[in-house]
Structures are given as C-alpha cells and as structure tokens.
C-alpha atoms as a PDB file:
ATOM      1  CA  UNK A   1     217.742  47.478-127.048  1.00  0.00           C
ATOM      2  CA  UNK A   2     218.539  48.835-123.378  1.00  0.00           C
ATOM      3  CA  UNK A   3     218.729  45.999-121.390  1.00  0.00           C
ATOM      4  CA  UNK A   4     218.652  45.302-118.328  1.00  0.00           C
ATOM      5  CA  UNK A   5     219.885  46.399-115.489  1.00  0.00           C
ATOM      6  CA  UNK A   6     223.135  47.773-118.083  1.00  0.00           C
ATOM      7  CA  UNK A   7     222.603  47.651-121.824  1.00  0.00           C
ATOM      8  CA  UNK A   8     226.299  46.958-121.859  1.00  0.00           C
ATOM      9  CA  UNK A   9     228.922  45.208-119.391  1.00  0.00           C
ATOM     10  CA  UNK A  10     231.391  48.044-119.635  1.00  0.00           C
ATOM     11  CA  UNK A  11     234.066  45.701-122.083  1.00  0.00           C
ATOM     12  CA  UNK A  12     234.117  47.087-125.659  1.00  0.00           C
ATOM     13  CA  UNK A  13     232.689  45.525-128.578  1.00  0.00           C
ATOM     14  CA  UNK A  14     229.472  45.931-127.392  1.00  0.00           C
ATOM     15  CA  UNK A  15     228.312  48.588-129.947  1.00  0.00           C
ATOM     16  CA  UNK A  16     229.637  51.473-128.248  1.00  0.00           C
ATOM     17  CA  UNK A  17     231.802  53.879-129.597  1.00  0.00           C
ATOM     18  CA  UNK A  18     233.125  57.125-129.373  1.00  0.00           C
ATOM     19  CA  UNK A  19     232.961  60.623-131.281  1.00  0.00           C
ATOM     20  CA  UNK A  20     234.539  64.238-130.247  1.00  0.00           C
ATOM     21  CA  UNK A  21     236.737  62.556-127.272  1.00  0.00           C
ATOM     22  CA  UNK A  22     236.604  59.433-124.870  1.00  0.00           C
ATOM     23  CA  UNK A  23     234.313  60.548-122.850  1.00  0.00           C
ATOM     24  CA  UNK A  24     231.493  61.483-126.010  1.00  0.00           C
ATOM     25  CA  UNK A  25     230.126  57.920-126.312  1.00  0.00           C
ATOM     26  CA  UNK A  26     227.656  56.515-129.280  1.00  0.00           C
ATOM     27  CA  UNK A  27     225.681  53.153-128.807  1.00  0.00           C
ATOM     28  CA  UNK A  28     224.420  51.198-131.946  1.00  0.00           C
ATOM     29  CA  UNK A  29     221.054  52.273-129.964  1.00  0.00           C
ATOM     30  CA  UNK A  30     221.553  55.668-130.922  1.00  0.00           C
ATOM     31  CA  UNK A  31     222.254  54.869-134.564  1.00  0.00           C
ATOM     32  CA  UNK A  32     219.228  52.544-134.933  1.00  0.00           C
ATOM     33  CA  UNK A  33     217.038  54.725-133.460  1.00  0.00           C
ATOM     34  CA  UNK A  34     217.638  57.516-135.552  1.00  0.00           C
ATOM     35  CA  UNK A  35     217.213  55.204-138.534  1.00  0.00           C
ATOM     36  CA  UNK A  36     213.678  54.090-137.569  1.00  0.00           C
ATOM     37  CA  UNK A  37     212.787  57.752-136.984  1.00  0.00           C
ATOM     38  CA  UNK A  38     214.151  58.487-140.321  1.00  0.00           C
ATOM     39  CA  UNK A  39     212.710  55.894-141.835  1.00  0.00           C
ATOM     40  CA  UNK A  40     209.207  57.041-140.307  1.00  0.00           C
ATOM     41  CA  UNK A  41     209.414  60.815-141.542  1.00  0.00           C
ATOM     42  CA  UNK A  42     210.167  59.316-144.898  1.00  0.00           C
ATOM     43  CA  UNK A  43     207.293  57.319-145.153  1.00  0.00           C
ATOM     44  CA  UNK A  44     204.548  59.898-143.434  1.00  0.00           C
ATOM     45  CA  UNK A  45     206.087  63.498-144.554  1.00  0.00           C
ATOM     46  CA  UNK A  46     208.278  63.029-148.133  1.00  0.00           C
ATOM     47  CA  UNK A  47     210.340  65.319-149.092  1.00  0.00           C
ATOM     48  CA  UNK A  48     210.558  66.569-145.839  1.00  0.00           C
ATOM     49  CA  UNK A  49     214.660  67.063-144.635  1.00  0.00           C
ATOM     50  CA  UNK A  50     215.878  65.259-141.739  1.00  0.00           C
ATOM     51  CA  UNK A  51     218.831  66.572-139.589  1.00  0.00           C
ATOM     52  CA  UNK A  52     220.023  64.273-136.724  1.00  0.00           C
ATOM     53  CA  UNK A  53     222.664  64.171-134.726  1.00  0.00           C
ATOM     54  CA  UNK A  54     224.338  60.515-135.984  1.00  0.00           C
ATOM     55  CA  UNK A  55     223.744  60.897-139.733  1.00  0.00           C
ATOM     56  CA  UNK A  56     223.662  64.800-140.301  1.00  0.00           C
ATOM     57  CA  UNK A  57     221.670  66.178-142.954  1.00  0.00           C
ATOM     58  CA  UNK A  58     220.962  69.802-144.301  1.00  0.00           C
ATOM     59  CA  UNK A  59     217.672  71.958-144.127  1.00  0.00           C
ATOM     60  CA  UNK A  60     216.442  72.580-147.400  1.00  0.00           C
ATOM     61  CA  UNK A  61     215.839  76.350-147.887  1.00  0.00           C
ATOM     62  CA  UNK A  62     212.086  76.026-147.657  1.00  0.00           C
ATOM     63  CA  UNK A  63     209.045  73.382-146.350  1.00  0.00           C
ATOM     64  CA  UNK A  64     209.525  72.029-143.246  1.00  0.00           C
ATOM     65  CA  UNK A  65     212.738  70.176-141.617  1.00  0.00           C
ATOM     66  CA  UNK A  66     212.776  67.196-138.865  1.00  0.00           C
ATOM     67  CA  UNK A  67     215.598  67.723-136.135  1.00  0.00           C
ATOM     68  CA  UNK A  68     215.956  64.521-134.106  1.00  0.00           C
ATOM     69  CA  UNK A  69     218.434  63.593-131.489  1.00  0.00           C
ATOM     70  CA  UNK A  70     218.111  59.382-131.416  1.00  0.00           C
ATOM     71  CA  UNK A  71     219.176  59.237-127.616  1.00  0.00           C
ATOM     72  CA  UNK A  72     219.377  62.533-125.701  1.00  0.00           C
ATOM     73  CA  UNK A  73     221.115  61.526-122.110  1.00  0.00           C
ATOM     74  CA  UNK A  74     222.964  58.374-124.444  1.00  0.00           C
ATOM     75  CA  UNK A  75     225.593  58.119-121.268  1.00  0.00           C
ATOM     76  CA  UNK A  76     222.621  58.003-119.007  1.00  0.00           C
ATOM     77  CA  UNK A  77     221.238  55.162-121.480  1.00  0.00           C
ATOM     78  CA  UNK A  78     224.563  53.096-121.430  1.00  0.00           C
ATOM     79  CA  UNK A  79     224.815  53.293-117.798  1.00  0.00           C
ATOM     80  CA  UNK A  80     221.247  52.227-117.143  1.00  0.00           C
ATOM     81  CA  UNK A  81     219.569  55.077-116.055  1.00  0.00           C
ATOM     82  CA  UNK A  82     216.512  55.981-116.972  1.00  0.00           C
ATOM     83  CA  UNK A  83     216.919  59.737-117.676  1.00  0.00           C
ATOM     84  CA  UNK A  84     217.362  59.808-121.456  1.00  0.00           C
ATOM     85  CA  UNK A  85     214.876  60.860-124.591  1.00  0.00           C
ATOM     86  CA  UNK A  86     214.383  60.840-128.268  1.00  0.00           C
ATOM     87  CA  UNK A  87     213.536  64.592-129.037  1.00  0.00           C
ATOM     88  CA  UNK A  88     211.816  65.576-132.401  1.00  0.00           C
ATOM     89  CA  UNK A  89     211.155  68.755-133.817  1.00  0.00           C
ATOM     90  CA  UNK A  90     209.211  69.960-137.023  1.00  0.00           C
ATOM     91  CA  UNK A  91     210.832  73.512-138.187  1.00  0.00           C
ATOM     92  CA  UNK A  92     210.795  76.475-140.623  1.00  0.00           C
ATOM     93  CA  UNK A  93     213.077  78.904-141.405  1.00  0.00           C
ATOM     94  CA  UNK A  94     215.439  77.782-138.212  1.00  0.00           C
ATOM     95  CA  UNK A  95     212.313  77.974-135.853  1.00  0.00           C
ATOM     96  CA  UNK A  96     210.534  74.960-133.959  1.00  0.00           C
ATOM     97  CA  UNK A  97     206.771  74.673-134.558  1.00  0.00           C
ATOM     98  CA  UNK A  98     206.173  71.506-132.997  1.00  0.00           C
ATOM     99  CA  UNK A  99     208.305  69.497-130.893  1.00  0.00           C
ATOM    100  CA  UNK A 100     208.167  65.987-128.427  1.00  0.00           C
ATOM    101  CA  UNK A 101     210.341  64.957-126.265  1.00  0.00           C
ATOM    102  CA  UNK A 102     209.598  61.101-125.018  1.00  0.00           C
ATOM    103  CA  UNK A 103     211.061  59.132-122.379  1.00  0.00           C
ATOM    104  CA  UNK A 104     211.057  55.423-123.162  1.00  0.00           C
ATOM    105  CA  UNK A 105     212.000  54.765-119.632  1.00  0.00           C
ATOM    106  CA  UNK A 106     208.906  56.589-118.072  1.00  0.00           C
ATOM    107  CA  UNK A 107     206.456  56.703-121.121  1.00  0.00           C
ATOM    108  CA  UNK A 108     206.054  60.636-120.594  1.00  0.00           C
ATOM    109  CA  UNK A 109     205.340  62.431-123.916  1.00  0.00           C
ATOM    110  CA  UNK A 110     206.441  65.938-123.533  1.00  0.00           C
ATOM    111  CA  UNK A 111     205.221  68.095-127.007  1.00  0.00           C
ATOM    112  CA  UNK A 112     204.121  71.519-127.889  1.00  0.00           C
ATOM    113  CA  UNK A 113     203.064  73.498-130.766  1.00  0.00           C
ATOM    114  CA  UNK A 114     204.007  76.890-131.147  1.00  0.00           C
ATOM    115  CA  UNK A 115     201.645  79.475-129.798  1.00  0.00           C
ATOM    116  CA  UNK A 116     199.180  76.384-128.694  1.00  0.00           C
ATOM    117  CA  UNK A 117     201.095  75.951-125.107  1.00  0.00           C
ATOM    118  CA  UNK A 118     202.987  72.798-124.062  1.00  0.00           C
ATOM    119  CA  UNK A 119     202.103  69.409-122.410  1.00  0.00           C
ATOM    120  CA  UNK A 120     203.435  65.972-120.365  1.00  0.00           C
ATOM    121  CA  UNK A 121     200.858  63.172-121.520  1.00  0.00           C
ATOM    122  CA  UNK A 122     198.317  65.555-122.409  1.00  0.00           C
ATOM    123  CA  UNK A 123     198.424  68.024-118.534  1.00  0.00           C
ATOM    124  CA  UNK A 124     199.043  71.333-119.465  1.00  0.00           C
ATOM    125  CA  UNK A 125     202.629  72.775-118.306  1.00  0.00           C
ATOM    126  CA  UNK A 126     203.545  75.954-116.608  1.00  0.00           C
ATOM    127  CA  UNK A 127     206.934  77.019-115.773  1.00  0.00           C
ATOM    128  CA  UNK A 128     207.959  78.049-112.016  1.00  0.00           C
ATOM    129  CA  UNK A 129     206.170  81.154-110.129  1.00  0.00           C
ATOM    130  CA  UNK A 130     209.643  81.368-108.034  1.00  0.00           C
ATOM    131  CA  UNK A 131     210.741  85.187-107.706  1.00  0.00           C
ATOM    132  CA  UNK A 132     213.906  85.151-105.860  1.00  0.00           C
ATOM    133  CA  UNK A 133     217.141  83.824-108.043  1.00  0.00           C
ATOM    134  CA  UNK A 134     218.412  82.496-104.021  1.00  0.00           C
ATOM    135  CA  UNK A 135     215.477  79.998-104.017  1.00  0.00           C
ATOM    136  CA  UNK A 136     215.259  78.699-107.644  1.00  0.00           C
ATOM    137  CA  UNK A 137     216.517  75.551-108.578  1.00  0.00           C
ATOM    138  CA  UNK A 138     218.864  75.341-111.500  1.00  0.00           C
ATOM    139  CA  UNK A 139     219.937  72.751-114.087  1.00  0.00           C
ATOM    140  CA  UNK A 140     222.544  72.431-115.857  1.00  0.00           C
ATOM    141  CA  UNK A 141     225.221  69.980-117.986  1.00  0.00           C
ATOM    142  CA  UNK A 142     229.085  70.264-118.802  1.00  0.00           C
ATOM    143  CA  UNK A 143     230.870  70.063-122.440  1.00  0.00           C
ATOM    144  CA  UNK A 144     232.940  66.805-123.449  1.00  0.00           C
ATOM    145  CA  UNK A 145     235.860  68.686-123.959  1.00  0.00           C
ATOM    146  CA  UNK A 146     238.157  68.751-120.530  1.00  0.00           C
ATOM    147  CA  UNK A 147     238.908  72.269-120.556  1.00  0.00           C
ATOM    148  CA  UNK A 148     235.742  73.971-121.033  1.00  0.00           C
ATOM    149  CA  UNK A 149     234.353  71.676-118.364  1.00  0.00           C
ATOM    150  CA  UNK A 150     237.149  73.525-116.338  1.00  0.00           C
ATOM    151  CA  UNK A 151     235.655  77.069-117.355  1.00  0.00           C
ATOM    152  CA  UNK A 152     231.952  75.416-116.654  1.00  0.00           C
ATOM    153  CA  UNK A 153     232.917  74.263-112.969  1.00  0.00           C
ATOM    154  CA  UNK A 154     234.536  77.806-112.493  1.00  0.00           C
ATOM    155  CA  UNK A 155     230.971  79.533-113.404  1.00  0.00           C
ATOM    156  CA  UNK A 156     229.033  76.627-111.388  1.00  0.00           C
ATOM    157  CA  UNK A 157     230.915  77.596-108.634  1.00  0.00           C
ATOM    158  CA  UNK A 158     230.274  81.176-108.470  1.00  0.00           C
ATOM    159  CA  UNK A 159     227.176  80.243-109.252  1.00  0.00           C
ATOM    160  CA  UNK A 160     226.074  77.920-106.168  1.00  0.00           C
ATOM    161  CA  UNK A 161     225.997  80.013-103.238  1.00  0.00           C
ATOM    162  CA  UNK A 162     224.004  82.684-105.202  1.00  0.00           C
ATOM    163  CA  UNK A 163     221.097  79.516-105.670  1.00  0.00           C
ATOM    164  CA  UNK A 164     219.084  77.474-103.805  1.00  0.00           C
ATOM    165  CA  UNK A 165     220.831  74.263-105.479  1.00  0.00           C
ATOM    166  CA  UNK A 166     222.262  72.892-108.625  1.00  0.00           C
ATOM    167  CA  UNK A 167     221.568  69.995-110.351  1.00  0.00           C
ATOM    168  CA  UNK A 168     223.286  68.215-113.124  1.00  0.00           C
ATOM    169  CA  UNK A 169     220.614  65.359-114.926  1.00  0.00           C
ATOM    170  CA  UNK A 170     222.687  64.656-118.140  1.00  0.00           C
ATOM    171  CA  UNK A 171     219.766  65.102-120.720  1.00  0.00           C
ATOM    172  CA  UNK A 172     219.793  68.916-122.093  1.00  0.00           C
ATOM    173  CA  UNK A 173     215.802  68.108-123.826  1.00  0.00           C
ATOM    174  CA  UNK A 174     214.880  66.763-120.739  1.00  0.00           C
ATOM    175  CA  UNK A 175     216.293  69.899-118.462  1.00  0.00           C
ATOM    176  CA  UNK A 176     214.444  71.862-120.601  1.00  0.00           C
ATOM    177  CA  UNK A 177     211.231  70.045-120.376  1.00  0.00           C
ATOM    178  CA  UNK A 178     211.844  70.134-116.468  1.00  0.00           C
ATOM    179  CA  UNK A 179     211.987  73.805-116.273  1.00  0.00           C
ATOM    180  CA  UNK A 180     208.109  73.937-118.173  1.00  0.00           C
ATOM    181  CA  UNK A 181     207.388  71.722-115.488  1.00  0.00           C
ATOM    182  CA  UNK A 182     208.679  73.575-112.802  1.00  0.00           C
ATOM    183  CA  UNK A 183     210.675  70.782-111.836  1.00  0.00           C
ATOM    184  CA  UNK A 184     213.573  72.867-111.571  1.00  0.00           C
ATOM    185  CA  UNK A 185     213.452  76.786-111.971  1.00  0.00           C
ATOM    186  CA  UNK A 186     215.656  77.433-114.370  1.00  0.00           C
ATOM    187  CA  UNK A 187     218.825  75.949-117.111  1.00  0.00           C
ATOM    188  CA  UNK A 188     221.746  77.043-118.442  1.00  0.00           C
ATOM    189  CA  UNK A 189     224.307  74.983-120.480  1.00  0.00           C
ATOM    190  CA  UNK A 190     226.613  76.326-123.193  1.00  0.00           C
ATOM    191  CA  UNK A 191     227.781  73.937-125.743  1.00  0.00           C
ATOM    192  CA  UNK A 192     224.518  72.618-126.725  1.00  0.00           C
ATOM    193  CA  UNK A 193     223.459  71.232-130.720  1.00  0.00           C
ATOM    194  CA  UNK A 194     220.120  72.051-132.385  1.00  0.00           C
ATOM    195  CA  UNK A 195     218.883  68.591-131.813  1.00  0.00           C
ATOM    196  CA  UNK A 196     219.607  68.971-128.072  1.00  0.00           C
ATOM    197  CA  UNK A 197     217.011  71.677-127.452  1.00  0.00           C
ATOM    198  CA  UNK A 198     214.943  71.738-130.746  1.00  0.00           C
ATOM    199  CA  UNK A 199     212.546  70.465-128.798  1.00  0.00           C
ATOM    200  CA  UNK A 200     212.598  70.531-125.504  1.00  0.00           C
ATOM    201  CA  UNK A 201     212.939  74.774-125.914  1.00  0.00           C
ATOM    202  CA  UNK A 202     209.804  75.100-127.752  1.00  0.00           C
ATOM    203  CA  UNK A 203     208.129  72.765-124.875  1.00  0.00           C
ATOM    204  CA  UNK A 204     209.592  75.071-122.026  1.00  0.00           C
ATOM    205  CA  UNK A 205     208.996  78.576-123.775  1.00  0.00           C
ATOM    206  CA  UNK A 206     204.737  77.222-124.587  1.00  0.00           C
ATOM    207  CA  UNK A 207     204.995  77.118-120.976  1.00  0.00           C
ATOM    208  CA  UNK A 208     205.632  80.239-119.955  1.00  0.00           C
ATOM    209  CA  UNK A 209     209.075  80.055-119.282  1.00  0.00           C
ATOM    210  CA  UNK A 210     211.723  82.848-120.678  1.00  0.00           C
ATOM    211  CA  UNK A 211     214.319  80.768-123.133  1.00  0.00           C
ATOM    212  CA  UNK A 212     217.013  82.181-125.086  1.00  0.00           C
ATOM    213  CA  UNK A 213     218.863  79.301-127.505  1.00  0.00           C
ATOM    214  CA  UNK A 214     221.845  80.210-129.955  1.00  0.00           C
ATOM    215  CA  UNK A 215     221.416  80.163-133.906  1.00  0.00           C
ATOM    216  CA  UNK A 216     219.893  76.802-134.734  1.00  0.00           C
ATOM    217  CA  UNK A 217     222.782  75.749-137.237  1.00  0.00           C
ATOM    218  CA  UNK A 218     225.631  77.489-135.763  1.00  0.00           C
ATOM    219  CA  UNK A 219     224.887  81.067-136.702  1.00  0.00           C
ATOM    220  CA  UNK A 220     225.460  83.620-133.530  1.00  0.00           C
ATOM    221  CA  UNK A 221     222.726  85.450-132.234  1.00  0.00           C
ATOM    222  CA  UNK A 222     223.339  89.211-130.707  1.00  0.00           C
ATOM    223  CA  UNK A 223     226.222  89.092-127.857  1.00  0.00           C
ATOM    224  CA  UNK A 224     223.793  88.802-124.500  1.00  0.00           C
ATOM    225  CA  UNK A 225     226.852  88.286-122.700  1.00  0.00           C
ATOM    226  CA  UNK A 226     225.899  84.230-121.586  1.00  0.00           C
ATOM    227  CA  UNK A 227     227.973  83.221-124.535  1.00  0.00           C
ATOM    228  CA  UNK A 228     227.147  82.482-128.027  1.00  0.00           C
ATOM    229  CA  UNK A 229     226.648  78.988-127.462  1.00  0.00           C
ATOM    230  CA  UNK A 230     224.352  78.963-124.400  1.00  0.00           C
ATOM    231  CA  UNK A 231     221.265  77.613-123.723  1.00  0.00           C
ATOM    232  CA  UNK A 232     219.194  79.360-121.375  1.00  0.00           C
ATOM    233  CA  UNK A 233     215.328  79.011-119.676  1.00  0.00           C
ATOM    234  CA  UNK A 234     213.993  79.997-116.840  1.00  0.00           C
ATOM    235  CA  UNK A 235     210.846  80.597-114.808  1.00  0.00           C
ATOM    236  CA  UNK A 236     210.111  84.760-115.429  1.00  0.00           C
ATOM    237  CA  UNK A 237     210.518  85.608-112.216  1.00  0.00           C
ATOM    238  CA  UNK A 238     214.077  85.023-111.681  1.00  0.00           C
ATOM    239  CA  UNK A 239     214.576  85.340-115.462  1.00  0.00           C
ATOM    240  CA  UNK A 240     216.687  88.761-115.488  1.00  0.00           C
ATOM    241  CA  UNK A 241     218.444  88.105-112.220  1.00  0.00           C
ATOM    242  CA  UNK A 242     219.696  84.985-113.002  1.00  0.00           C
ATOM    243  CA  UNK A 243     221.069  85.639-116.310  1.00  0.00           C
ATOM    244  CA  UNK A 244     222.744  88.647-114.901  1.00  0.00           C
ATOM    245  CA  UNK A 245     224.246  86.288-112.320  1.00  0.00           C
ATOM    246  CA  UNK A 246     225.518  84.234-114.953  1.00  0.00           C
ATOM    247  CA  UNK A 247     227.056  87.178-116.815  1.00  0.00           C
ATOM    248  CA  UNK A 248     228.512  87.651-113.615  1.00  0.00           C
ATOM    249  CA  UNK A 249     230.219  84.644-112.849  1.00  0.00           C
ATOM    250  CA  UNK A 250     231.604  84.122-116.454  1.00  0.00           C
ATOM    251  CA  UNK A 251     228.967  82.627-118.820  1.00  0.00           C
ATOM    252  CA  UNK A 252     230.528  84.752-121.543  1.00  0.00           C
ATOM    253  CA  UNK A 253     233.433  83.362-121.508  1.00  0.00           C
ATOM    254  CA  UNK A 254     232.630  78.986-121.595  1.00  0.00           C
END
C-alpha cells in the first residue's frame, strides 16, 4: 500500500482524509489495515473485543480485549518515512499482558509479555543505565490541536537546556519501544490514546524502564502533577529527576 518513494502525491483524492483538525490525517492504509487485523483476531481468538483507533469498539467487562492502532506514525507513513508501526495489545481489566509493536519499514518485531521481559526480533531489551537527567536523551511528540501544541513548545522549551537533547520521531509506540532500547533515555507526551502506547508501554516497562500511562479508556489516574493525559517512561536513573523537571516546566498544565 505505501508506495514508493510517497504513497501519495500530496493532491487529494488519494485516500487521505482528515479527523480532529487538518493537520490529523487518515489514509485508506490505516483503515485497511485495521480491517485485516480485525479480521485476523476474529478468526484466531472469537469472542475476543477489538478496540482500534479507526473503527472504535468497547471492552467487554471480562476475557481478554485487542487494542490496535492500524498505522502508528500515519503522517510519517504518508510522507514516506519509514518511522511508523502497527501496535497490538492483548488486555484484561484495562492492563496490557502482551503487546508487539512491528515496523513494516524495518521488519523489527518489538513484543513483550508481562512479567516475561521485552524483546526486538527476539534480543532481549534493557532500558538506559544514564543517571544524570543533563545527559539523557528525551523523546517526545505534540497534540493536533494548535493551542496545546503552544503549551507543549512552552514545556519543551524549559525543558531543553535542562537535557542533553530532544527529539521529536512522530510515532508515540515506537518512542516507547526506543526508550526499552535505550535508544533514547526517556518520553514524555501528553495527549496520547490507549492504542498509542498499549503496547509499546508494556514493551518499555518489561525492560526495566519506569512508565507511568493515564487510565486506559479515559479514566484519570491520581494527580502526579505531569497531567492527566501524559505519557511518561524513562530509564530509572533519571526517572524522579526528570519527571520533577517536567512538573517544573508545566507538564501539569498541557
């Protein structure tokens, strides 16, 4: 479906849309994708609820639930680069017990099972062993919406000098897989859905790092002060620090 080197020309009518504003863009890709996936679970788990980020869904009140984002990184998809995923999660009771994260671009599987550690193509991950919050690396991502970006940018910026760098990659599953890699040291984003970091938080938390995710289906969890929405892993050192940096510099308020 991608394409190449664009898998469109930038005119519309090429099976691109839009959802939340201009900018939040959805590719037939997306919406086929999630169909096969769908289509998949029904066949080798039924009964089994779906939940995905193009055709919804509800988690039954018990057995086991599949949360699926099609395309994570879907602007990085439409522009051609290769840093996009389809991230699937099995949970129960709101909590991931086995998750992959795979990057058609690459062919890395990222997965983990909960309490049986995390792995890219099989190689065991471990997150960062960086202890100073002024030499870790940090990820991050900004909202669709134009003036939350504006509150994001404000936080960024307070946030930069205190770091050794910042980097912005575009897919939240794939930060998050990054920081169990020790890629980069840590991740924050607010604004995140469940089918965002379903995944790709059980993969970084197997290895080792310290994650902290909001209420899988919108429920708030106690006020941290990062915001109710916020996504957060990091490598344990720098853990603490850099979450109380982020207080700092605003998080609450994204």
């Amino acid at each position: 479906m991608r394409g190449l080197p664009r898998p469109w020309d930038g005119e519309p009518g090429h099976g691109v849309s839009t959802k939340s504003t201009p900018t939040d863009v959805v590719t037939a890709s997306d919406t086929a994708v999630e169909t096969l996936v769908r289509d998949r679970i029904a066949h080798l788990r039924p009964g089994d609820a779906v939940v995905g980020e193009e055709h919804g869904g509800e988690v039954a009140a018990t057995g086991v639930a599949w949360v699926v984002d099609p395309i994570d990184g879907t602007v990085n998809f439409l522009y051609g680069m290769p840093w996009y995923a389809v991230s699937l999660a099995a949970v129960r009771d709101g909590v991931s017990l086995a998750g992959a994260v795979v990057e058609p671009a690459s062919g890395r599987v990222w997965s983990a099972a909960l309490g049986h550690g995390a792995t890219c193509d099989g190689r065991p991950l471990r997150a960062s062993g960086v202890s100073d919050p002024a030499l870790a690396l940090l990820g991050t991502g900004f909202s669709y919406s134009p003036q939350r970006r504006t509150r994001q940018a404000a936080m960024v910026a307070g946030l930069l000098p205190r770091v050794r760098d910042i980097r912005r990659a575009g897919s939240a599953s794939l930060d998050l897989c990054a920081v169990a890699a020790g890629w980069v040291d840590a991740y924050l984003e607010h604004g995140c859905n469940w089918w965002d970091w379903a995944a790709g938080a059980l993969v970084a938390s197997e290895a080792g790092a310290v994650v902290r995710v909001p209420g899988p289906t919108g429920s708030v969890p106690p006020d941290d002060g990062l915001g109710a929405d916020a996504v957060f892993a990091a490598a344990p050192g720098i853990a603490v620090e850099l979450a109380a940096l982020a207080r700092e510099h605003g998080a609450a308020g994204v």
